[in-house]
C-alpha atoms as a PDB file:
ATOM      1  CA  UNK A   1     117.719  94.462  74.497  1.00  0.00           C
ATOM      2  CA  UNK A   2     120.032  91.085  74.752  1.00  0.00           C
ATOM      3  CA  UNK A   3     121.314  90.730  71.114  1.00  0.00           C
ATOM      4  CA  UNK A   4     123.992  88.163  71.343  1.00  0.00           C
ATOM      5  CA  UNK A   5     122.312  86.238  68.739  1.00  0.00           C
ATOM      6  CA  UNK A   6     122.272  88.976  65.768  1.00  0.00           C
ATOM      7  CA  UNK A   7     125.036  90.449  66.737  1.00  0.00           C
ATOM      8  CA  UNK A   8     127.642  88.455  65.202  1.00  0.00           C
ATOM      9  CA  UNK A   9     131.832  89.072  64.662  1.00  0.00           C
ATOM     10  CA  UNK A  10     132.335  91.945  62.874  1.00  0.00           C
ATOM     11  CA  UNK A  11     130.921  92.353  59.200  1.00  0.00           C
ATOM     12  CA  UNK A  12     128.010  93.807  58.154  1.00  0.00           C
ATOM     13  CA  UNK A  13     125.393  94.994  60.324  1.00  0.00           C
ATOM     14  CA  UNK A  14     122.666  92.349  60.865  1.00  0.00           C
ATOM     15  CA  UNK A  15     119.917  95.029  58.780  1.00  0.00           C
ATOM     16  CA  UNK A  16     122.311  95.366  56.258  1.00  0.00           C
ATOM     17  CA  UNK A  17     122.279  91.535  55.770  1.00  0.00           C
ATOM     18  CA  UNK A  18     118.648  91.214  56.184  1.00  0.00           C
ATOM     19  CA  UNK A  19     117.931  94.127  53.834  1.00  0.00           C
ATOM     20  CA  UNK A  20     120.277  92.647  51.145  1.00  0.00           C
ATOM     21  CA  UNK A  21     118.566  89.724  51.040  1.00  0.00           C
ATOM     22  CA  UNK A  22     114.918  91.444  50.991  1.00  0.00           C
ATOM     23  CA  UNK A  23     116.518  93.440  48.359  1.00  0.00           C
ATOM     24  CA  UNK A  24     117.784  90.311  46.074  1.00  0.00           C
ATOM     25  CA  UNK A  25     114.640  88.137  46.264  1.00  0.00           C
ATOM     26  CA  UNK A  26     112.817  92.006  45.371  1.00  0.00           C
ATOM     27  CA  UNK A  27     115.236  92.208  42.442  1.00  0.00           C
ATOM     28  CA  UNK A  28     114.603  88.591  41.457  1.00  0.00           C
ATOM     29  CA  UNK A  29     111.024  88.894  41.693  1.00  0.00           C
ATOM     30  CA  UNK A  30     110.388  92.161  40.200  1.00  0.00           C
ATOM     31  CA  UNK A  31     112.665  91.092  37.305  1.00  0.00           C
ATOM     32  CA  UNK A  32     110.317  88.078  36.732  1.00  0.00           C
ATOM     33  CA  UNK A  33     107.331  89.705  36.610  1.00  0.00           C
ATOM     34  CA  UNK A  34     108.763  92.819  34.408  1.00  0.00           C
ATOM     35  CA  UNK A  35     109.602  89.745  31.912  1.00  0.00           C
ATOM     36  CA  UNK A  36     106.512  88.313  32.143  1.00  0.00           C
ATOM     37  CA  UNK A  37     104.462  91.677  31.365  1.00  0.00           C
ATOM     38  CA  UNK A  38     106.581  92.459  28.405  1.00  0.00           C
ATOM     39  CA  UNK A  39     106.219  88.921  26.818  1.00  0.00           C
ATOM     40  CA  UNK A  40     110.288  88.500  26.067  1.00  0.00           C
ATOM     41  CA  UNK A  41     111.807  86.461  28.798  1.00  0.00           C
ATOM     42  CA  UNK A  42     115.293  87.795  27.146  1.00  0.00           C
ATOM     43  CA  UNK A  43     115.122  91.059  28.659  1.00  0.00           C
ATOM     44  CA  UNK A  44     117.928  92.098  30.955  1.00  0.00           C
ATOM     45  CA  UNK A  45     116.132  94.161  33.335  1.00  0.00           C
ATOM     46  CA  UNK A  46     118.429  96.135  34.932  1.00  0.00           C
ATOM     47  CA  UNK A  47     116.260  99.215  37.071  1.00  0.00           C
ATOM     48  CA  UNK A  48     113.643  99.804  39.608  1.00  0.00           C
ATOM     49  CA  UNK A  49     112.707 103.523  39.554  1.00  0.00           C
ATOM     50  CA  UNK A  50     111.776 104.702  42.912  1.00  0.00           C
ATOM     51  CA  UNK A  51     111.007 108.401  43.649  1.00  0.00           C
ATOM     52  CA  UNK A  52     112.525 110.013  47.361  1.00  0.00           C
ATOM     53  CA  UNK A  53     111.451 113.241  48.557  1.00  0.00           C
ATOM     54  CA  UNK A  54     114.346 113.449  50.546  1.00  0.00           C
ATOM     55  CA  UNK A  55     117.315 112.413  49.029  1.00  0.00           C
ATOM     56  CA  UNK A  56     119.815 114.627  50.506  1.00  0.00           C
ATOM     57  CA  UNK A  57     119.269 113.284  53.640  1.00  0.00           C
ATOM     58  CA  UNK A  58     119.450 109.349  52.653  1.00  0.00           C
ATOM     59  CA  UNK A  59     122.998 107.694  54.112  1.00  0.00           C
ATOM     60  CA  UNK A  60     124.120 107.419  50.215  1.00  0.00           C
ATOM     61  CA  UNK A  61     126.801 104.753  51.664  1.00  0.00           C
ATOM     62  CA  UNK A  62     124.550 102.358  53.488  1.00  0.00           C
ATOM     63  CA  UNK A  63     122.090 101.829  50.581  1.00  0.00           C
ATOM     64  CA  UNK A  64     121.457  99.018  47.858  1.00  0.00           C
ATOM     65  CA  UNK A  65     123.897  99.635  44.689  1.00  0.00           C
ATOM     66  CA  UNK A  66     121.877 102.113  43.367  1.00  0.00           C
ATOM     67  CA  UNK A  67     122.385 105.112  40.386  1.00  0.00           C
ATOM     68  CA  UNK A  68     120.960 108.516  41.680  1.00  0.00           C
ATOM     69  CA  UNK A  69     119.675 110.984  39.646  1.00  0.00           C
ATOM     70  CA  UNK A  70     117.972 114.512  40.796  1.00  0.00           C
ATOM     71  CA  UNK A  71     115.066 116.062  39.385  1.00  0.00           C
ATOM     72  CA  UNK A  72     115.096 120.181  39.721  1.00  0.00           C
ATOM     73  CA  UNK A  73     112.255 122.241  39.553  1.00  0.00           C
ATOM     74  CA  UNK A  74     111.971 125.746  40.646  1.00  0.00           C
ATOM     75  CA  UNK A  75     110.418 125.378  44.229  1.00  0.00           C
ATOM     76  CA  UNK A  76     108.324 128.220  43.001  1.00  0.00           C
ATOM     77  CA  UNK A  77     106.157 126.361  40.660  1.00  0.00           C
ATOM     78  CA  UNK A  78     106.431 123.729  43.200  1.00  0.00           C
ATOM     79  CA  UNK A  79     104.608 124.961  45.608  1.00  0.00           C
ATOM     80  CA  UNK A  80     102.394 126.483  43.072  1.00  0.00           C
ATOM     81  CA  UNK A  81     101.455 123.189  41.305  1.00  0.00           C
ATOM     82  CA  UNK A  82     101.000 121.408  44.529  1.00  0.00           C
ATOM     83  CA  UNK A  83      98.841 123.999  46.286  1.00  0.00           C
ATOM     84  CA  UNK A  84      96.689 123.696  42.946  1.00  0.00           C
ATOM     85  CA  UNK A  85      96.639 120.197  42.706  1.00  0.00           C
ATOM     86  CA  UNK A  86      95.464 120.042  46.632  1.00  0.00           C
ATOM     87  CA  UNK A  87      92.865 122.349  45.989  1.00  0.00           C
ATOM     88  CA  UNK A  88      90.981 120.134  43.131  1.00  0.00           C
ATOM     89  CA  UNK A  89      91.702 117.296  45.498  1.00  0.00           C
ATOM     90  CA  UNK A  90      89.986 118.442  48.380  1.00  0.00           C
ATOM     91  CA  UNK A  91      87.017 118.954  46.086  1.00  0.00           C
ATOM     92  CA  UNK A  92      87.180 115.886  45.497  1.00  0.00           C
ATOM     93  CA  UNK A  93      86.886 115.269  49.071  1.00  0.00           C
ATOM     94  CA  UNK A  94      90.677 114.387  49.398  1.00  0.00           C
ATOM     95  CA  UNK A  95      94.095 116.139  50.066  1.00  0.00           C
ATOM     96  CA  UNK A  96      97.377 116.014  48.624  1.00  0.00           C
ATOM     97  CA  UNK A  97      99.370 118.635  50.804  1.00  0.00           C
ATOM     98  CA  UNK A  98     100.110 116.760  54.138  1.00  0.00           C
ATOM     99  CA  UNK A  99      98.205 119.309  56.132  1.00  0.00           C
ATOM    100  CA  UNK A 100      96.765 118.640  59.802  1.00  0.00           C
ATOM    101  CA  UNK A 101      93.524 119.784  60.733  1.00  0.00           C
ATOM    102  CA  UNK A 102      94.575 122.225  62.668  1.00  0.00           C
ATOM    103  CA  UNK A 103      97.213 123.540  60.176  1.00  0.00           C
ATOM    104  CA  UNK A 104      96.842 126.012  57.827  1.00  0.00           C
ATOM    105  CA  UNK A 105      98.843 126.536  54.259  1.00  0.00           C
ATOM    106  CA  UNK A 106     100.835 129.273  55.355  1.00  0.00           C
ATOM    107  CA  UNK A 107     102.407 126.972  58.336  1.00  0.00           C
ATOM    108  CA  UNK A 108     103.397 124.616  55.986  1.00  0.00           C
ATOM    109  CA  UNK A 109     104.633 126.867  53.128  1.00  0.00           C
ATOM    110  CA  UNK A 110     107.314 128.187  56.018  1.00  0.00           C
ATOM    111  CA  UNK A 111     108.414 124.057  56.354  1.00  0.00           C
ATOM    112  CA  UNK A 112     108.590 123.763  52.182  1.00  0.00           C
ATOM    113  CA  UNK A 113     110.647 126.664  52.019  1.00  0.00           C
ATOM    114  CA  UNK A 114     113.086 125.411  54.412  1.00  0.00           C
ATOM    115  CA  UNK A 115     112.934 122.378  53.193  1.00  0.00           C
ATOM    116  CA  UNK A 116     113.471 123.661  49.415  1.00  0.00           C
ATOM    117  CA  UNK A 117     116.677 125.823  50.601  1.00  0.00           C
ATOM    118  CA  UNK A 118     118.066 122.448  51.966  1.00  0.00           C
ATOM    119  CA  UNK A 119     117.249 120.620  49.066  1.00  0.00           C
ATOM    120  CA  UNK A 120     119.274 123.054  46.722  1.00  0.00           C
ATOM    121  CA  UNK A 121     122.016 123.782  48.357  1.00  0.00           C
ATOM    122  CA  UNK A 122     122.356 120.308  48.266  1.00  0.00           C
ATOM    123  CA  UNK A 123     121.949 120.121  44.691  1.00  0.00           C
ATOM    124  CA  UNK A 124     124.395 122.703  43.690  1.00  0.00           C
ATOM    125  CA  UNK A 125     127.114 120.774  43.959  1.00  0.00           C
ATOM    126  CA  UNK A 126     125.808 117.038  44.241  1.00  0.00           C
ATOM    127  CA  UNK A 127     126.603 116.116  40.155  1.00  0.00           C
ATOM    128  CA  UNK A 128     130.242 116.827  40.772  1.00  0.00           C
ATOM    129  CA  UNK A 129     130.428 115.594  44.330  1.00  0.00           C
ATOM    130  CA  UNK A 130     128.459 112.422  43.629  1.00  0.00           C
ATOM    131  CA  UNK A 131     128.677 111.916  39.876  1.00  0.00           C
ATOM    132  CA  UNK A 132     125.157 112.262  40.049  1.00  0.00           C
ATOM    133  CA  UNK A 133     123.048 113.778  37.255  1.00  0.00           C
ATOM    134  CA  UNK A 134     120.697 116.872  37.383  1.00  0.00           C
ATOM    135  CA  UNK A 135     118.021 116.542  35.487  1.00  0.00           C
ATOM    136  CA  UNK A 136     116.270 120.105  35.562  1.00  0.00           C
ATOM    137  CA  UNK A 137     112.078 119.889  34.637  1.00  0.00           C
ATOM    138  CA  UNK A 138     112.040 123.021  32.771  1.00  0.00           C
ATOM    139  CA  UNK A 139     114.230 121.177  29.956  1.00  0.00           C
ATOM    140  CA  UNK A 140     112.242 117.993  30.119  1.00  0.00           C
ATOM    141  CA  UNK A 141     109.293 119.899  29.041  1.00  0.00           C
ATOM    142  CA  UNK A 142     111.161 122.108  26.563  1.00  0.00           C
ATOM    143  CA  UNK A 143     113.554 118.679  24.569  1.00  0.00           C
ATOM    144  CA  UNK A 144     112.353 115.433  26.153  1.00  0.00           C
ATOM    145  CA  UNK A 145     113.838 113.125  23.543  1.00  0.00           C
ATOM    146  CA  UNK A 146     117.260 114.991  23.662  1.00  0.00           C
ATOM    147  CA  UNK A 147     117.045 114.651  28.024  1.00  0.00           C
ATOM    148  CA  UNK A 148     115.750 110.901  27.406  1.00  0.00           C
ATOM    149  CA  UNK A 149     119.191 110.534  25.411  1.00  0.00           C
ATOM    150  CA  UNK A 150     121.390 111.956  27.954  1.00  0.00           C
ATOM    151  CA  UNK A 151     120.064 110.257  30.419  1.00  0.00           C
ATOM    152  CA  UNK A 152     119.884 106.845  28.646  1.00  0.00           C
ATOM    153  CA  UNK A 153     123.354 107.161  27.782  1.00  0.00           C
ATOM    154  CA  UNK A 154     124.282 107.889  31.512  1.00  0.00           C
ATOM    155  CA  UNK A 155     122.084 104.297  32.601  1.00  0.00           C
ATOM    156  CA  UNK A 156     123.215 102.090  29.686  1.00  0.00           C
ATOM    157  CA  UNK A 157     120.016 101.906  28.132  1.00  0.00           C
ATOM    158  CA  UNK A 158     117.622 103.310  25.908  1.00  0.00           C
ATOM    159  CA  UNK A 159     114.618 105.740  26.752  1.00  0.00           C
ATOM    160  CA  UNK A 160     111.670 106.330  24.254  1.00  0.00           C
ATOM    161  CA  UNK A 161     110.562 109.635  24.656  1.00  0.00           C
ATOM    162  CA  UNK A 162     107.689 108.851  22.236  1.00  0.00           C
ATOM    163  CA  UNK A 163     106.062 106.480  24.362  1.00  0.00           C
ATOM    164  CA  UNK A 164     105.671 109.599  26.995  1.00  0.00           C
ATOM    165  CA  UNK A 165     104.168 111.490  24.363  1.00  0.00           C
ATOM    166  CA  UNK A 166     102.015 108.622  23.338  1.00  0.00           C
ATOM    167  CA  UNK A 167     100.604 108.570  27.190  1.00  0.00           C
ATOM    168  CA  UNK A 168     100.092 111.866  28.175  1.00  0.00           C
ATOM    169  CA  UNK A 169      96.563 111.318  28.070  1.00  0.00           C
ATOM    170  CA  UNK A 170      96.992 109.527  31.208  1.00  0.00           C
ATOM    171  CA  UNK A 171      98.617 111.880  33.336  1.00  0.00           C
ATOM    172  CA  UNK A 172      96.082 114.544  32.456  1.00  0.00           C
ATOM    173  CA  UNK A 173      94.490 114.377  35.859  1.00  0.00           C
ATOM    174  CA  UNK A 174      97.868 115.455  37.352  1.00  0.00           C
ATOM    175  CA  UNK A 175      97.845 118.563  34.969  1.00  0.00           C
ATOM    176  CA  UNK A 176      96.868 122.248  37.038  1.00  0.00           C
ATOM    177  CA  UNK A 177      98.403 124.438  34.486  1.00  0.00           C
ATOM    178  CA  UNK A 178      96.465 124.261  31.470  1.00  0.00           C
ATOM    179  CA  UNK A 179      99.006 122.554  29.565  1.00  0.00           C
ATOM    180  CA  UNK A 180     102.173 120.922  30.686  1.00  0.00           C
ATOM    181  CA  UNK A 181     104.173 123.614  28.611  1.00  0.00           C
ATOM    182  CA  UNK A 182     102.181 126.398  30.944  1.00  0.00           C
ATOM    183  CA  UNK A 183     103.774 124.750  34.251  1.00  0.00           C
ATOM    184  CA  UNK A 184     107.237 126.259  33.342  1.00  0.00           C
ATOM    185  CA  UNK A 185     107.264 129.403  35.303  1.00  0.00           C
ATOM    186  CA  UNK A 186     103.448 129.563  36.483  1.00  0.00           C
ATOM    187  CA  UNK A 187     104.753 131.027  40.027  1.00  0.00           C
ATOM    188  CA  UNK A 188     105.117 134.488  37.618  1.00  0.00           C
ATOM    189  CA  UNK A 189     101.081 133.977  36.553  1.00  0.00           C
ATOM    190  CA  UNK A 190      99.589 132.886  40.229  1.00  0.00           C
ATOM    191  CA  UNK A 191     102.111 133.394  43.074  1.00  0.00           C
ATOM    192  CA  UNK A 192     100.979 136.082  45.210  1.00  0.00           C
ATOM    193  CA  UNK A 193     104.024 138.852  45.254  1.00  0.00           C
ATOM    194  CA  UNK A 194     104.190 138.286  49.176  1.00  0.00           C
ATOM    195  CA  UNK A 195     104.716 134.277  48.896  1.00  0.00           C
ATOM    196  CA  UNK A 196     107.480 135.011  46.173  1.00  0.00           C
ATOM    197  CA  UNK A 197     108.993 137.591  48.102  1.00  0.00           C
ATOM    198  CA  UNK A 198     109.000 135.109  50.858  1.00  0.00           C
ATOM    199  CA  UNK A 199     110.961 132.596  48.447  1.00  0.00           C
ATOM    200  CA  UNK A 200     113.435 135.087  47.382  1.00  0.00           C
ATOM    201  CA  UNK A 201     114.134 136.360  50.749  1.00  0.00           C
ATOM    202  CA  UNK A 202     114.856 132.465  52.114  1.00  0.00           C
ATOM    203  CA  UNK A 203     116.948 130.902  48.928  1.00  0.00           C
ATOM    204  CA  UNK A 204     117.215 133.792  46.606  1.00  0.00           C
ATOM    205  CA  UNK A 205     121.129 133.164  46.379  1.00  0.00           C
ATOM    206  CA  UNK A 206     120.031 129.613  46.008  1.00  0.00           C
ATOM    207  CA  UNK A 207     118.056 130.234  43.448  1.00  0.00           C
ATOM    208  CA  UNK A 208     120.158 132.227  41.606  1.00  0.00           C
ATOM    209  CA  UNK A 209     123.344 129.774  41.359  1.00  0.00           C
ATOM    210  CA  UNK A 210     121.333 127.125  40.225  1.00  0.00           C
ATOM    211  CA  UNK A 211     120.444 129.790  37.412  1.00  0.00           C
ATOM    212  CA  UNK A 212     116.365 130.743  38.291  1.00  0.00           C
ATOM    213  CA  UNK A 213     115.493 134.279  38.376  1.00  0.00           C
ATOM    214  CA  UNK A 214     113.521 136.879  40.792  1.00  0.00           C
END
């Protein structure tokens, strides 16, 4: 526990020193290599996408210089799509759903709905608290190249919604609903009336300011 040597004279913490020097030789790096990959060594590579599950509960002020953006989807079809996409895992002889052995899906659907009220209430107000972005699914699916456009202006650069549609080939394995157009709103098609009664009863008000209905 001695820590004299780290400790230093006021400043920054010692992780926050070490981190932002992990972080600069990451940024360095994965700059380099982006270069590299895309053959023009003239490219100003300025983002590292990196998904959290959590981000409400990150300490926004203690992080790398970051822009945040949050993707909204109605926990609904959440749940929904996951459950599916577990279920043709398993077959598969894997899992997707972080489920114990001794857990069953109804334990952790109480968890993910707690978890989901959290989430939104944090969301209803986080673009005009933080400045940051809400970027709901159901409009990605319905005008991806007008979303891409809004959101490249908001980053400085420019998104090609076309070379989404050129891949979706490869994301076809992630796909439970049929089509991707069919995930908007499947809860309505295969939720069971008690599990959306459950949602409604825990964030219905959530739900509802954030604009998704019963």
């Amino acid at each position: 526990h001695e820590r004299s040597l780290i400790s230093g004279n006021g400043g920054p913490a010692f992780w926050q020193e070490t981190f932002a020097a992990a972080w600069g030789a990451f940024s360095r790096r994965a700059s380099e290599a982006v270069r590299t990959r895309l053959g023009d060594e003239s490219l100003a590579v300025r983002y590292y996408a990196q998904k959290s599950a959590d981000s409400w509960a990150l300490p926004l002020q203690e992080v790398a210089d970051f822009r945040l953006m949050c993707l909204l989807r109605d926990p609904r079809d959440v749940w929904v799509s996951s459950v599916a996409f577990h279920h043709r895992r398993a077959a598969e002889g894997d899992s997707f759903l972080p489920l114990s052995a001794d857990q069953s899906e109804e334990e952790l659907l109480k968890r993910f709905i707690e978890d989901q009220r959290q989430r939104l209430r944090w969301l209803a107000n986080v673009e005009e608290r933080l400045g940051a972005p809400v970027i709901r699914y159901e409009s990605l699916i319905k005008d991806l190249p007008g979303e891409a456009e809004r959101i490249g202006a908001w980053l400085g650069v420019h998104l090609d919604a076309e070379a989404v549609a050129r891949r979706r080939g490869e994301y076809a394995g992630h796909v439970t609903a049929g089509s991707i157009e069919q995930s908007v709103g499947r809860w309505r098609r295969e939720m069971s009336p008690e599990v959306a009664a459950l949602f409604w009863g825990a964030m219905g008000s959530e739900l509802e300011q954030l604009g998704f209905e019963s």
